[in-house]
Every structure is written in structure tokens, then in C-alpha cells.
PDB file of N, CA and C in Angstrom:
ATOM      1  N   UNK A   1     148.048 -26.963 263.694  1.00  0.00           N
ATOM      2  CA  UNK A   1     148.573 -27.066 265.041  1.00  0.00           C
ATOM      3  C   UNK A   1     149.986 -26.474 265.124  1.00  0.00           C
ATOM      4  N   UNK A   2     150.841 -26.571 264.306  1.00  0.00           N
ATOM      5  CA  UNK A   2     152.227 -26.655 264.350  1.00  0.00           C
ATOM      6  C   UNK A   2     152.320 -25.111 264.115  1.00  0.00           C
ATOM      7  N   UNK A   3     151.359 -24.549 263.057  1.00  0.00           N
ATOM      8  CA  UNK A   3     151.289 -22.537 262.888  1.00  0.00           C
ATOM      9  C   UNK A   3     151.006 -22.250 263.639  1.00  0.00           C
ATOM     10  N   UNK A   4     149.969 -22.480 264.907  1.00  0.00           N
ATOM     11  CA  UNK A   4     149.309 -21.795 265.831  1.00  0.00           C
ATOM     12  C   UNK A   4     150.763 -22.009 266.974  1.00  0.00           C
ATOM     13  N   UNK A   5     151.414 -22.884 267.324  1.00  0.00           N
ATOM     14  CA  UNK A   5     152.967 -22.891 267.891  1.00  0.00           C
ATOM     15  C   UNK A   5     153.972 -21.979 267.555  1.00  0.00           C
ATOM     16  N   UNK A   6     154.537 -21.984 266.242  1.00  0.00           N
ATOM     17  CA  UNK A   6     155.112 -20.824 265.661  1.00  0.00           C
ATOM     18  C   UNK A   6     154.454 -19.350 265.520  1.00  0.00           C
ATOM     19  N   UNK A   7     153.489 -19.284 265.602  1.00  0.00           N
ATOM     20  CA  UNK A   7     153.274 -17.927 265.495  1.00  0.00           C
ATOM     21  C   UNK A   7     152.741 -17.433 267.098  1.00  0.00           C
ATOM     22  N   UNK A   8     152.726 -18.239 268.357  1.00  0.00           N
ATOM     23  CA  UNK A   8     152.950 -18.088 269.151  1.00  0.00           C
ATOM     24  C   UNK A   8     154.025 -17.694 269.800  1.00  0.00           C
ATOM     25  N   UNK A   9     154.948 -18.733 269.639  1.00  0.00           N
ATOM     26  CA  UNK A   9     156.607 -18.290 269.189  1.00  0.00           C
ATOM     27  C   UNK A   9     157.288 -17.959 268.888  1.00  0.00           C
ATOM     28  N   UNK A  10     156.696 -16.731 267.613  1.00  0.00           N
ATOM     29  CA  UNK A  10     157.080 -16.069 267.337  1.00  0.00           C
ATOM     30  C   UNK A  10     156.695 -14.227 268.016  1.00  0.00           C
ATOM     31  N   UNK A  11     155.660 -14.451 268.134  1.00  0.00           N
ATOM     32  CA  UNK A  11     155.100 -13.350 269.506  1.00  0.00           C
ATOM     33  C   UNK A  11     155.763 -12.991 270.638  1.00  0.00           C
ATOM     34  N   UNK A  12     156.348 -14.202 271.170  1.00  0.00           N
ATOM     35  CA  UNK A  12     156.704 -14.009 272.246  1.00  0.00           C
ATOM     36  C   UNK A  12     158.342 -13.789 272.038  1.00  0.00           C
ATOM     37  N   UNK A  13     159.045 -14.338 270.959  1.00  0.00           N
ATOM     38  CA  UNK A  13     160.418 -13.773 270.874  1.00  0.00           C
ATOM     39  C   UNK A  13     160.107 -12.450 270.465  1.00  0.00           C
ATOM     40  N   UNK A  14     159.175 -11.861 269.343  1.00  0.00           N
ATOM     41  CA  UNK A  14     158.984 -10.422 269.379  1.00  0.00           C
ATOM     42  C   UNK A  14     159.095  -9.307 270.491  1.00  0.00           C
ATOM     43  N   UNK A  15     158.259  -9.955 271.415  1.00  0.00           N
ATOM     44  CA  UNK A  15     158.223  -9.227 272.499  1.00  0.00           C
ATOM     45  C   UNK A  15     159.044  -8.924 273.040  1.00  0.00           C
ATOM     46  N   UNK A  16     160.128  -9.972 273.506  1.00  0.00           N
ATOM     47  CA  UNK A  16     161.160 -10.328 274.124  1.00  0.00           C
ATOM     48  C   UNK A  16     162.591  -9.898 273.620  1.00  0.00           C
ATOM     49  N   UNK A  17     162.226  -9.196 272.256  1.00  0.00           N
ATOM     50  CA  UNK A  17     163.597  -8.795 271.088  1.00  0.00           C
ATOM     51  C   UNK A  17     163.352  -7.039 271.005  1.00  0.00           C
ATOM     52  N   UNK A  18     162.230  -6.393 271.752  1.00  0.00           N
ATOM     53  CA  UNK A  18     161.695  -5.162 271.483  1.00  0.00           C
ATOM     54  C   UNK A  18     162.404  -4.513 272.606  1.00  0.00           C
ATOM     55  N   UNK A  19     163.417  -2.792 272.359  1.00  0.00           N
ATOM     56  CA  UNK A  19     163.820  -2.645 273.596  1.00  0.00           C
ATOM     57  C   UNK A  19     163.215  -1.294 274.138  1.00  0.00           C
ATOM     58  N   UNK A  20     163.965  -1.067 274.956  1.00  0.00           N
ATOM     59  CA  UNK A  20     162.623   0.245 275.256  1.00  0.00           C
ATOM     60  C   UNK A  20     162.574   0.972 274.662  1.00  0.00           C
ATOM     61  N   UNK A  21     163.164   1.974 274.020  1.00  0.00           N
ATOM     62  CA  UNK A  21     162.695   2.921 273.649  1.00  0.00           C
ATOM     63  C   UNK A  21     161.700   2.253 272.708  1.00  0.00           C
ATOM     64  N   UNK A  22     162.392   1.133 271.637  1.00  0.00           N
ATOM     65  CA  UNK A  22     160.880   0.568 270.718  1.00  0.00           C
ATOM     66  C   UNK A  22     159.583   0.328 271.724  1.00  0.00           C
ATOM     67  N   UNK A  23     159.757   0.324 272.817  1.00  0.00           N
ATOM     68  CA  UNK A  23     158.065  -0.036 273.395  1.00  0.00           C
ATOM     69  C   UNK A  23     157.926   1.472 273.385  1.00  0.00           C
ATOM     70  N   UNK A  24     158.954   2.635 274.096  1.00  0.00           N
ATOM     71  CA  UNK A  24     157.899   3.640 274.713  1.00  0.00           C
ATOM     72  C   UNK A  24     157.316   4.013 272.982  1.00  0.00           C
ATOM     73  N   UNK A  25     158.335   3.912 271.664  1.00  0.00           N
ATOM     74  CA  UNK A  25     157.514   4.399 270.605  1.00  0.00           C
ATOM     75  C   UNK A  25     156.036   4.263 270.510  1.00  0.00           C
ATOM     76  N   UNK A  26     156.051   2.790 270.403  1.00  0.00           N
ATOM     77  CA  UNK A  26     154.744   2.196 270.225  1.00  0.00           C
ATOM     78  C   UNK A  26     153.722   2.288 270.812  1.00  0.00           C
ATOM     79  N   UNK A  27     154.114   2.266 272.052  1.00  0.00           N
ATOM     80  CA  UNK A  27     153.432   2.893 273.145  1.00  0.00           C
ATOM     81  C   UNK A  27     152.593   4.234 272.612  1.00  0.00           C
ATOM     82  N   UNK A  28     153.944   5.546 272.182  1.00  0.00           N
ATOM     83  CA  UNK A  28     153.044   6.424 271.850  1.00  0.00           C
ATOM     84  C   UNK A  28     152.149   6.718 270.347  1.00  0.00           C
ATOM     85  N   UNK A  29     152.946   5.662 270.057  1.00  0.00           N
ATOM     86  CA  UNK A  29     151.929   5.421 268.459  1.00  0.00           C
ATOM     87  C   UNK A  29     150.592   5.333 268.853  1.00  0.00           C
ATOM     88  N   UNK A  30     150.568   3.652 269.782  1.00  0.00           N
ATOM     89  CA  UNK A  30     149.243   3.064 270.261  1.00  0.00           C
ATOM     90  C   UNK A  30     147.936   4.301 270.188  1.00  0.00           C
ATOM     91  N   UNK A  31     149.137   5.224 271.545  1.00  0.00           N
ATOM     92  CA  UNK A  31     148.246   6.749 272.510  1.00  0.00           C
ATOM     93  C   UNK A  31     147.346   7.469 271.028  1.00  0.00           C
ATOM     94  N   UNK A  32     148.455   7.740 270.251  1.00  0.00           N
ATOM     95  CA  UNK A  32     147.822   8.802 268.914  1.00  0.00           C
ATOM     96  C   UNK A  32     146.949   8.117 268.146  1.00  0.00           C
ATOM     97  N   UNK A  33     146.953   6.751 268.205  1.00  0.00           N
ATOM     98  CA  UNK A  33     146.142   6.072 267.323  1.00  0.00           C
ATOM     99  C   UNK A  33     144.841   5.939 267.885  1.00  0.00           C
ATOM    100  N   UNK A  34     145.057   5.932 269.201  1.00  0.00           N
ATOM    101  CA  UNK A  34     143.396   5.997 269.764  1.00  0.00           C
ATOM    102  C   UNK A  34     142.971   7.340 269.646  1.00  0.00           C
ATOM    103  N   UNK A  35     143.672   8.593 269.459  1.00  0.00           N
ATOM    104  CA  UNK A  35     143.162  10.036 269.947  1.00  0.00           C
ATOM    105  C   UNK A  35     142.309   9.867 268.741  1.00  0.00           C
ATOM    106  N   UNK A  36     143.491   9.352 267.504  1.00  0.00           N
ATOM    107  CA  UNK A  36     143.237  10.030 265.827  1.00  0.00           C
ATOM    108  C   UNK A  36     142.116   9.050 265.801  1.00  0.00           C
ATOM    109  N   UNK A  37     141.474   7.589 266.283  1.00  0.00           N
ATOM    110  CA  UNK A  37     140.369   7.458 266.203  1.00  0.00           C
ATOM    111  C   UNK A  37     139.017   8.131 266.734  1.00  0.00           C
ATOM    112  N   UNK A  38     139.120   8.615 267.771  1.00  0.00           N
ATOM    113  CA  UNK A  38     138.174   9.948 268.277  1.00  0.00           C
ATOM    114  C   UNK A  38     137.490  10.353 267.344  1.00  0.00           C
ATOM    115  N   UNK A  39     139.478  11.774 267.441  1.00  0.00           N
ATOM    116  CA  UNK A  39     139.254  12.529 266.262  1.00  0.00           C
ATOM    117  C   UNK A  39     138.626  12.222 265.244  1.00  0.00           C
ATOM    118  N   UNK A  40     138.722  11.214 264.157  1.00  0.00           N
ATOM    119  CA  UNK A  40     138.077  11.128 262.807  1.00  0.00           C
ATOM    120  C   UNK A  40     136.896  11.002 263.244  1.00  0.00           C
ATOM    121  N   UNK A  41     136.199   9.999 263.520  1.00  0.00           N
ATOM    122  CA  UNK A  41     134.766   9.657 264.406  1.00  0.00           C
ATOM    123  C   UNK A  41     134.542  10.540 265.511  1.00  0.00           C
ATOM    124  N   UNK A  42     134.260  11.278 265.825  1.00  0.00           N
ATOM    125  CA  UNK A  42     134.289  12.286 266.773  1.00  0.00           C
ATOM    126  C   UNK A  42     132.481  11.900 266.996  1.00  0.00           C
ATOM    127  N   UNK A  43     131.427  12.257 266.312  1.00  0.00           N
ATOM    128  CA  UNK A  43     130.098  11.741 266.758  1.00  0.00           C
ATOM    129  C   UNK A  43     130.248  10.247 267.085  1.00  0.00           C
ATOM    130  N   UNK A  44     130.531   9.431 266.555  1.00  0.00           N
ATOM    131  CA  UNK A  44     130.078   8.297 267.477  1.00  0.00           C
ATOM    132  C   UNK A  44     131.356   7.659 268.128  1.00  0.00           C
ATOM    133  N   UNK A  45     132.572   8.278 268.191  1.00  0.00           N
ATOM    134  CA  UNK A  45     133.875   7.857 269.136  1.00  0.00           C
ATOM    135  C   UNK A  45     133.769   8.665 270.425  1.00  0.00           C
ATOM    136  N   UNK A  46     132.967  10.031 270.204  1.00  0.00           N
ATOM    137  CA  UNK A  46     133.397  10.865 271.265  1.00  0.00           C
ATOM    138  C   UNK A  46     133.464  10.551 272.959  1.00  0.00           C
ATOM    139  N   UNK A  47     132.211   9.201 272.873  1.00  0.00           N
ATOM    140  CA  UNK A  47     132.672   8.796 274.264  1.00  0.00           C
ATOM    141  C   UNK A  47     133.630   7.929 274.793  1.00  0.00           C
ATOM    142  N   UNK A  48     134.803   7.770 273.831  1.00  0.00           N
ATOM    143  CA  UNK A  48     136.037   7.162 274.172  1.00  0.00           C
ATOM    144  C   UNK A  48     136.809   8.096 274.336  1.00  0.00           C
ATOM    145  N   UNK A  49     136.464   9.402 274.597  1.00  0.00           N
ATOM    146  CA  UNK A  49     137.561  10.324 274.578  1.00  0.00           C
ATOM    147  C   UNK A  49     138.449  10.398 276.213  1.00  0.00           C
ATOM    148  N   UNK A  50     137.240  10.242 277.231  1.00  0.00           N
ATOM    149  CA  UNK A  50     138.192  10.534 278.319  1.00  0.00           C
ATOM    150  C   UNK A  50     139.343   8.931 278.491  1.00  0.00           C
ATOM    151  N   UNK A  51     138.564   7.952 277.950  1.00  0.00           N
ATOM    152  CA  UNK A  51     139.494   6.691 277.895  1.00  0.00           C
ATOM    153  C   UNK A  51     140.731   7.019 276.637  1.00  0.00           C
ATOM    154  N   UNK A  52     140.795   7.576 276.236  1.00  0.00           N
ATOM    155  CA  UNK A  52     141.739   7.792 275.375  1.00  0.00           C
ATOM    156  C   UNK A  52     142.412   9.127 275.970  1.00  0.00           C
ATOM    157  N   UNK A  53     142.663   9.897 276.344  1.00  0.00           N
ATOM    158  CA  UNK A  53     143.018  10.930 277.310  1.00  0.00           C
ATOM    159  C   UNK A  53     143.622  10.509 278.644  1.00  0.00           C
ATOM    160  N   UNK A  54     142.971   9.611 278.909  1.00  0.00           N
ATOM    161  CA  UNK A  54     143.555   9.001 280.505  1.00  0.00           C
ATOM    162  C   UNK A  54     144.927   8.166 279.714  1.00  0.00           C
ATOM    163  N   UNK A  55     144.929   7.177 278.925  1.00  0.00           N
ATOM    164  CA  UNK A  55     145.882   6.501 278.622  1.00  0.00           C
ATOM    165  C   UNK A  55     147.016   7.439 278.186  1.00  0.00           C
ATOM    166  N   UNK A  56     146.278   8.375 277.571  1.00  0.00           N
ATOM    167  CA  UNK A  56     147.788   9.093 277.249  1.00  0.00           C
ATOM    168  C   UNK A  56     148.826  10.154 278.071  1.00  0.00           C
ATOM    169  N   UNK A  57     147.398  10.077 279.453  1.00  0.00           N
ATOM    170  CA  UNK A  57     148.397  11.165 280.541  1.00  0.00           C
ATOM    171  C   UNK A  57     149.153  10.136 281.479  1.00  0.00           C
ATOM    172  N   UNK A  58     148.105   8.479 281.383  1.00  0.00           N
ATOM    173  CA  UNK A  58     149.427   7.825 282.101  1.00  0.00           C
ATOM    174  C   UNK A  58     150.656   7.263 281.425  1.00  0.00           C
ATOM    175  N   UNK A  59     150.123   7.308 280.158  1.00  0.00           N
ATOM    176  CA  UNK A  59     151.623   6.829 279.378  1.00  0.00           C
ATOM    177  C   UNK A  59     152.916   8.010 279.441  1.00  0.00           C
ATOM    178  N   UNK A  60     152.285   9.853 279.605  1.00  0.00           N
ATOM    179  CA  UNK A  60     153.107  10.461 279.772  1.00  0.00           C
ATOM    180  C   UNK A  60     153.968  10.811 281.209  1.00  0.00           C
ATOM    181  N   UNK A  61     152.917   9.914 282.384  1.00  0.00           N
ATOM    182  CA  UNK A  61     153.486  10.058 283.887  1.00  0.00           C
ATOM    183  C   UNK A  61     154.388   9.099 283.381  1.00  0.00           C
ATOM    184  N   UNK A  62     154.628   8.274 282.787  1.00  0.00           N
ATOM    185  CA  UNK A  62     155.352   6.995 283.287  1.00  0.00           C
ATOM    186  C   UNK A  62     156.605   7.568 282.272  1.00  0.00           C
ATOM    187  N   UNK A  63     156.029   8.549 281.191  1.00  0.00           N
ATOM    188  CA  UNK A  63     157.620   8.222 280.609  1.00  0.00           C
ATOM    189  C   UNK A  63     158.201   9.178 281.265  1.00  0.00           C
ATOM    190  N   UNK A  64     157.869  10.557 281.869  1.00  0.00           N
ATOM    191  CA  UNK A  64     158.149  11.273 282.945  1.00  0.00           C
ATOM    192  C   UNK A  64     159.250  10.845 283.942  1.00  0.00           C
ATOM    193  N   UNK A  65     158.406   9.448 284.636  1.00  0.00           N
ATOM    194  CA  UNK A  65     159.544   9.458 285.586  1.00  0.00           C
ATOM    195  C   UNK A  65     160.764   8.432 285.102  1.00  0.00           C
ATOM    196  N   UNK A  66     160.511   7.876 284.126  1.00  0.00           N
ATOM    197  CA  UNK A  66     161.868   7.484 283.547  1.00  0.00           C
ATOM    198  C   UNK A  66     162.767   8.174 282.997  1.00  0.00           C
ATOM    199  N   UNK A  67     162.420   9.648 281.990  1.00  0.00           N
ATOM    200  CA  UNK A  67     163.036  10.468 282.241  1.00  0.00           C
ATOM    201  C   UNK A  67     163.664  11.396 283.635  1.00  0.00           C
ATOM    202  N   UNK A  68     163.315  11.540 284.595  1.00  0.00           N
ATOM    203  CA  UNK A  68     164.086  12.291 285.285  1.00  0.00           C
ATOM    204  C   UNK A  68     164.603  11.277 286.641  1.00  0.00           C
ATOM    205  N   UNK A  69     164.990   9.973 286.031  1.00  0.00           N
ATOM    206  CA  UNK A  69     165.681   9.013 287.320  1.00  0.00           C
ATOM    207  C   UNK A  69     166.849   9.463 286.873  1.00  0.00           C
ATOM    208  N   UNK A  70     167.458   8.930 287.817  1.00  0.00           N
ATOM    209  CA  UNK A  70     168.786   9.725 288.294  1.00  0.00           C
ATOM    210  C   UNK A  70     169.794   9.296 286.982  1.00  0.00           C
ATOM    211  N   UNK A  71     169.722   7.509 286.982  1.00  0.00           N
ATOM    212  CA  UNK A  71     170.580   6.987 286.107  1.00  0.00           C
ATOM    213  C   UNK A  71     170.361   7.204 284.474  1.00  0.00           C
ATOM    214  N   UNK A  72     169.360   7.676 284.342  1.00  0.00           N
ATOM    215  CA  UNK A  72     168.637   8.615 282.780  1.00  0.00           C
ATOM    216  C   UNK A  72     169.802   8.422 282.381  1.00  0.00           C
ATOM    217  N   UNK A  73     170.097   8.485 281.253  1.00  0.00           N
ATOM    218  CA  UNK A  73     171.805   8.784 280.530  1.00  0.00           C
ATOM    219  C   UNK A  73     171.444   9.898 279.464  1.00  0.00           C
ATOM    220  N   UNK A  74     170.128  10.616 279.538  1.00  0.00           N
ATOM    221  CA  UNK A  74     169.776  11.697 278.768  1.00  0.00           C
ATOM    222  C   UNK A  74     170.428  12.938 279.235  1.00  0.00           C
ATOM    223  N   UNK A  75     171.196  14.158 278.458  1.00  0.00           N
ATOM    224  CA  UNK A  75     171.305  15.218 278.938  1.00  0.00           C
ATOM    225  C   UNK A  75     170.647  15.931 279.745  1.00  0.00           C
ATOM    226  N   UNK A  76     171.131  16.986 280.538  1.00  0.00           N
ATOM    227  CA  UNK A  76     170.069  17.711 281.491  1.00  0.00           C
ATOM    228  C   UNK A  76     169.160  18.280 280.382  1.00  0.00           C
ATOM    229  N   UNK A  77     169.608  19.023 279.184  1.00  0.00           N
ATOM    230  CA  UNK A  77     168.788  19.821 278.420  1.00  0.00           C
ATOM    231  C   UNK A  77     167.463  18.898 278.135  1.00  0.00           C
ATOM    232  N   UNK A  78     168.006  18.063 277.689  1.00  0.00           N
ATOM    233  CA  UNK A  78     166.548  17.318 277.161  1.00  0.00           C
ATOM    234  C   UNK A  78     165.641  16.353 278.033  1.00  0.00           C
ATOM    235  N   UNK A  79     166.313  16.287 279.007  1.00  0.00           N
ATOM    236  CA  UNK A  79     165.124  15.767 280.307  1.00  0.00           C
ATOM    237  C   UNK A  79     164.245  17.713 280.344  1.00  0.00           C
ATOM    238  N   UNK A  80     164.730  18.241 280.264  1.00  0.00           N
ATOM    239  CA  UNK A  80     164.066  19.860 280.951  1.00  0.00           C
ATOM    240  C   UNK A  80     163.123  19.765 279.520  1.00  0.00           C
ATOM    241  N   UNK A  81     163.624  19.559 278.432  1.00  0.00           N
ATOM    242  CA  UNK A  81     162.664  20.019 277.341  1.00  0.00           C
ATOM    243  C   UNK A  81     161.819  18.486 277.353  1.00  0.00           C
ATOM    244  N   UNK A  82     161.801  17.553 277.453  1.00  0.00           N
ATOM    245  CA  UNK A  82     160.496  16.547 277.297  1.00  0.00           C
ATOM    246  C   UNK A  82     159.779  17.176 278.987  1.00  0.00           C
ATOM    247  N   UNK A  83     160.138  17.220 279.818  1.00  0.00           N
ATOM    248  CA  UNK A  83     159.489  17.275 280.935  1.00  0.00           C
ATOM    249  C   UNK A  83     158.984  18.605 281.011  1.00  0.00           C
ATOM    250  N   UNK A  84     159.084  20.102 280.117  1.00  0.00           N
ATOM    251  CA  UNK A  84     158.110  21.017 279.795  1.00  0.00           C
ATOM    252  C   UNK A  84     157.179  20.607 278.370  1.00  0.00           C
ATOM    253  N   UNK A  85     157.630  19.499 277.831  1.00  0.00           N
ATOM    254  CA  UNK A  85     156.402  18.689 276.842  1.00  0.00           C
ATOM    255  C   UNK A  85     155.438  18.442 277.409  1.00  0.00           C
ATOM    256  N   UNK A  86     155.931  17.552 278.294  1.00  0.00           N
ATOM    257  CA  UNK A  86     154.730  16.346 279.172  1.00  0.00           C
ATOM    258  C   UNK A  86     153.546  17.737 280.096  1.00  0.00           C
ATOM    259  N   UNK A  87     154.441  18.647 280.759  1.00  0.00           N
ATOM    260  CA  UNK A  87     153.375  19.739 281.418  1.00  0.00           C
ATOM    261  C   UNK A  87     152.589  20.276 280.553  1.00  0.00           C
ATOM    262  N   UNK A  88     153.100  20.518 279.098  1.00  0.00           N
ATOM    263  CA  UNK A  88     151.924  21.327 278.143  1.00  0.00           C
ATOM    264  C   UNK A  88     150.711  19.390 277.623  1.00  0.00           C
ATOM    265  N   UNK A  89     151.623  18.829 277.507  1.00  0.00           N
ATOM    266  CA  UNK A  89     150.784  17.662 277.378  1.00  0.00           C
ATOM    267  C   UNK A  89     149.509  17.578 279.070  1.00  0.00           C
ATOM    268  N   UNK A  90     149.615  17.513 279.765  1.00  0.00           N
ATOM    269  CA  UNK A  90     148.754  17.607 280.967  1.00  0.00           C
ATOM    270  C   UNK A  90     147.716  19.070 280.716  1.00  0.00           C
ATOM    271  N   UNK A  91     148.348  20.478 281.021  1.00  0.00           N
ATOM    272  CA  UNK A  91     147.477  21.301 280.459  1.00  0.00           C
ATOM    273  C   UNK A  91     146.590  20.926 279.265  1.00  0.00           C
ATOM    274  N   UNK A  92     147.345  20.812 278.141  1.00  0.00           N
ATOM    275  CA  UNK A  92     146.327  20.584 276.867  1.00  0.00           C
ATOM    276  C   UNK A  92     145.402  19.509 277.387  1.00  0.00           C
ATOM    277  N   UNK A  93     145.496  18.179 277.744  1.00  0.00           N
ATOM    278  CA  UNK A  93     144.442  17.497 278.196  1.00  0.00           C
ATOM    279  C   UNK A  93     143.705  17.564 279.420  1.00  0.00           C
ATOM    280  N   UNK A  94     143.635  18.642 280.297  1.00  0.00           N
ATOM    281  CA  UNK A  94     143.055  19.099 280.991  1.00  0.00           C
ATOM    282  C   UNK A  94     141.848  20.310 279.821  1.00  0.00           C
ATOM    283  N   UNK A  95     142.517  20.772 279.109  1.00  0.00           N
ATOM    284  CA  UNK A  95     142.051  21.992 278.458  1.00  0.00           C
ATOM    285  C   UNK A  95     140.845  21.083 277.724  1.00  0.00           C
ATOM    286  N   UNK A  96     141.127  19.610 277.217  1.00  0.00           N
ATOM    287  CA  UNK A  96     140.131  19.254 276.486  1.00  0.00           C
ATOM    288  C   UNK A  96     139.495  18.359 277.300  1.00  0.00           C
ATOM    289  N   UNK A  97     139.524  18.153 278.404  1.00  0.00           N
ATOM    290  CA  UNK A  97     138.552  17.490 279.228  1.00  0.00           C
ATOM    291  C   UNK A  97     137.614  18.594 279.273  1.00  0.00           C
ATOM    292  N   UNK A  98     137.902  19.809 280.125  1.00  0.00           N
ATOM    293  CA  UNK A  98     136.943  21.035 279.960  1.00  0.00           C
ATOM    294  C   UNK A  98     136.266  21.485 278.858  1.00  0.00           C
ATOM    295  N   UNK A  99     136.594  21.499 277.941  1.00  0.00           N
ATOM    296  CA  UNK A  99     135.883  21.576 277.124  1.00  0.00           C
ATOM    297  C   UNK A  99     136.438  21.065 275.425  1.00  0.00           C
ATOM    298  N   UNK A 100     135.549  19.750 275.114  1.00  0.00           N
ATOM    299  CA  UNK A 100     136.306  18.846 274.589  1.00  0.00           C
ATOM    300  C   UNK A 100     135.657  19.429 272.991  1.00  0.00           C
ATOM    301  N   UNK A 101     136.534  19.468 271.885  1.00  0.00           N
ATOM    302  CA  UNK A 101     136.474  19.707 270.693  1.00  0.00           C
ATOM    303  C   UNK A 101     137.553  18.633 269.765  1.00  0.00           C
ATOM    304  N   UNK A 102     137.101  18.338 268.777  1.00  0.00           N
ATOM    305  CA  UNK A 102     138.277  16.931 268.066  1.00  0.00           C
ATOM    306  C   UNK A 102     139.302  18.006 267.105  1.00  0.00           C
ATOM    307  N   UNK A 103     139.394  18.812 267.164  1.00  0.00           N
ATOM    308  CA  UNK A 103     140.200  19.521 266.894  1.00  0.00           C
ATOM    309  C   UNK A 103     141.243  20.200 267.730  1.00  0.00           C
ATOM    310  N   UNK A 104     141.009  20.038 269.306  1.00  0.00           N
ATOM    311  CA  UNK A 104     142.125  20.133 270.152  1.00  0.00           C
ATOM    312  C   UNK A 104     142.953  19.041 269.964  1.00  0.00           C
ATOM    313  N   UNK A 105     142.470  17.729 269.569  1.00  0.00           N
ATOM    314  CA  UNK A 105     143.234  16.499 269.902  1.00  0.00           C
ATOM    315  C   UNK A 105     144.993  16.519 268.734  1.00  0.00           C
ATOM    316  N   UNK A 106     144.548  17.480 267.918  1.00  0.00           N
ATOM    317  CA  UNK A 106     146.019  17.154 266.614  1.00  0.00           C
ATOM    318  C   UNK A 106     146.833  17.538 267.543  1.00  0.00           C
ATOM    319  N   UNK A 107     146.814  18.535 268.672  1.00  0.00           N
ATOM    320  CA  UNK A 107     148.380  18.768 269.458  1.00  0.00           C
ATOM    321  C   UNK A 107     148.994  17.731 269.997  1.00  0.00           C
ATOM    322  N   UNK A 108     147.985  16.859 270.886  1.00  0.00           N
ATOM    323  CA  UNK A 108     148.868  15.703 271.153  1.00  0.00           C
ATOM    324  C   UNK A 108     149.008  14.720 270.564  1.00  0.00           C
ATOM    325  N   UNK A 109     148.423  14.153 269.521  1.00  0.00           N
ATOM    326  CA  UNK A 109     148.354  13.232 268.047  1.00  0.00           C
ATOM    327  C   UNK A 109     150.205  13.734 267.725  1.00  0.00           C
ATOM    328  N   UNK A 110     150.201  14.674 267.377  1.00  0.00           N
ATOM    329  CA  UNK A 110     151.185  15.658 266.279  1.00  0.00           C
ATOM    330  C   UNK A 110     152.612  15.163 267.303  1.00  0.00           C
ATOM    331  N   UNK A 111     152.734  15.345 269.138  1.00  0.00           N
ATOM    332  CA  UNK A 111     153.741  15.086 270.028  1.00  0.00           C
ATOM    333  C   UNK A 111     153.802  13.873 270.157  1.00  0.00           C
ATOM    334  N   UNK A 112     152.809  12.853 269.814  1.00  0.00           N
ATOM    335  CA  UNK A 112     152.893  11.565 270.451  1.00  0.00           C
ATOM    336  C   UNK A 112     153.731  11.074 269.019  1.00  0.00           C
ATOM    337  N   UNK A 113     153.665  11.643 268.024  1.00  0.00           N
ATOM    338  CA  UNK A 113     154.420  10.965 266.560  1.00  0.00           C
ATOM    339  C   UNK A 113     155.659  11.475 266.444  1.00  0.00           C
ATOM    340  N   UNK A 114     155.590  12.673 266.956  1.00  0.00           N
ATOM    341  CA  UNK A 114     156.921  13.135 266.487  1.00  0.00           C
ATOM    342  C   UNK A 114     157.828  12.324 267.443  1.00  0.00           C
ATOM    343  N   UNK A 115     157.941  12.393 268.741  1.00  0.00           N
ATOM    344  CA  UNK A 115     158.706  11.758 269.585  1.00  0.00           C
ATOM    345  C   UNK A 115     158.555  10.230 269.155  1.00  0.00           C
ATOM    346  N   UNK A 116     157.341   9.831 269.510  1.00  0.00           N
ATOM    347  CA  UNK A 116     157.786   7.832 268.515  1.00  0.00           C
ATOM    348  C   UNK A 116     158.900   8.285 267.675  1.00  0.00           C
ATOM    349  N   UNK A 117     158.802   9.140 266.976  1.00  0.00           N
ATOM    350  CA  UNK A 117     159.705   8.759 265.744  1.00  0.00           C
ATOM    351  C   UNK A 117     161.176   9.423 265.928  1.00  0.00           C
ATOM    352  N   UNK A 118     161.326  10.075 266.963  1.00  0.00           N
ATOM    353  CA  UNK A 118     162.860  10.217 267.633  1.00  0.00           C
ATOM    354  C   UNK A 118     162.926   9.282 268.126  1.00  0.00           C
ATOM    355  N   UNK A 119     162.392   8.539 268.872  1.00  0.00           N
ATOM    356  CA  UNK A 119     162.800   7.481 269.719  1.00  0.00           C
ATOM    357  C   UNK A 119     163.258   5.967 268.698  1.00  0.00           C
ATOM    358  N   UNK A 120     162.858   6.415 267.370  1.00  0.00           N
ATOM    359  CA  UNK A 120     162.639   5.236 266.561  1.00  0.00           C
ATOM    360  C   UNK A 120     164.045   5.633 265.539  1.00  0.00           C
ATOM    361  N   UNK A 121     164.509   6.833 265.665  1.00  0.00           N
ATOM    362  CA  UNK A 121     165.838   7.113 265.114  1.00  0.00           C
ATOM    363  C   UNK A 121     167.333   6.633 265.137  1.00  0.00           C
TER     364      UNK A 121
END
């Protein structure tokens, strides 16, 4: 009784101790971790692909517009360079909705890690 309290309690200060950029990381860990499950399983994952594709174009609208609010404290340069990321991120997953191969998926696998791991710097 008393573990199932603490490790409740401890969840929820986790949560509550995580700041953003640690969520948007994880966030895009989460995104690559579902693609790279596809990917490996590709015959019997492949119909999680557009559910795994959708999550990762809304995880990239949303970090989108947190990048380009006004109060951003990011340079102009690098709001311009994630926000020509996120457009090749939309093309590329448009490109593999049309015609879907598990070998398109390492481009955005490859962006969703590298950035977690700036953001985790």
C-alpha cells in the first residue's frame, strides 16, 4: 500500500520537476520511437504508420508555434532554421504518406534525435 503511494508520488513530482524543453525532448524521442517501431516491423507495424506520422506532424505544429511567438527568447537565425526543418519535416511526411517505404522514415527518426538531444544540452 504505502509503494503504490510513493511511487505515485513520485510520478507526479516527476512530472511536475520536468521543464520544457525536457518535455519537448521526450516528446520527440516518444515521435522517433514510434517511427523506429514501424520502421523495424514494417510488415506487421506498417499499419501504424499514418498514426505515427500524424503524431509527429502535430508534435511538429505545436513546437512550430512556440517557436515563432513573439516572446521566443530564441535568435531570429534559429527560429528561421527549425521552422525550414519543420517544412522539410511536413514535405517528407507528406512524401511518405504518398508513397510509404520504411526506409523514408530514418529522415525524420535521425531530426527527431538530433534536436531531443540539443534540447537536452
Amino acid at each position: 500500500m504505502y509503494s503504490t503511494h510513493a511511487a505515485r508520488a513520485y510520478q507526479q513530482t516527476s512530472r511536475a520537476v520536468v521543464t520544457g524543453r525536457e518535455l519537448e525532448a521526450l516528446l520527440l524521442l516518444k515521435s522517433a520511437a514510434q517511427l523506429q517501431a514501424v520502421r523495424d516491423s514494417w510488415e506487421t507495424r506498417r499499419p501504424d504508420l499514418l498514426k505515427a506520422l500524424t503524431y509527429n506532424r502535430k508534435l511538429w505544429i505545436v513546437l512550430i508555434d512556440l517557436i515563432l511567438k513573439p516572446d521566443n527568447p530564441l535568435d531570429d537565425e534559429i527560429k528561421n532554421n527549425l521552422f525550414n526543418l519543420s517544412l522539410f519535416i511536413f514535405r517528407h511526411t507528406l512524401e511518405i504518406e504518398c508513397d510509404p517505404a520504411p526506409e523514408k522514415l530514418g529522415a525524420l527518426i535521425d531530426v527527431n534525435r538530433a534536436i531531443a538531444e540539443g534540447l537536452r544540452a
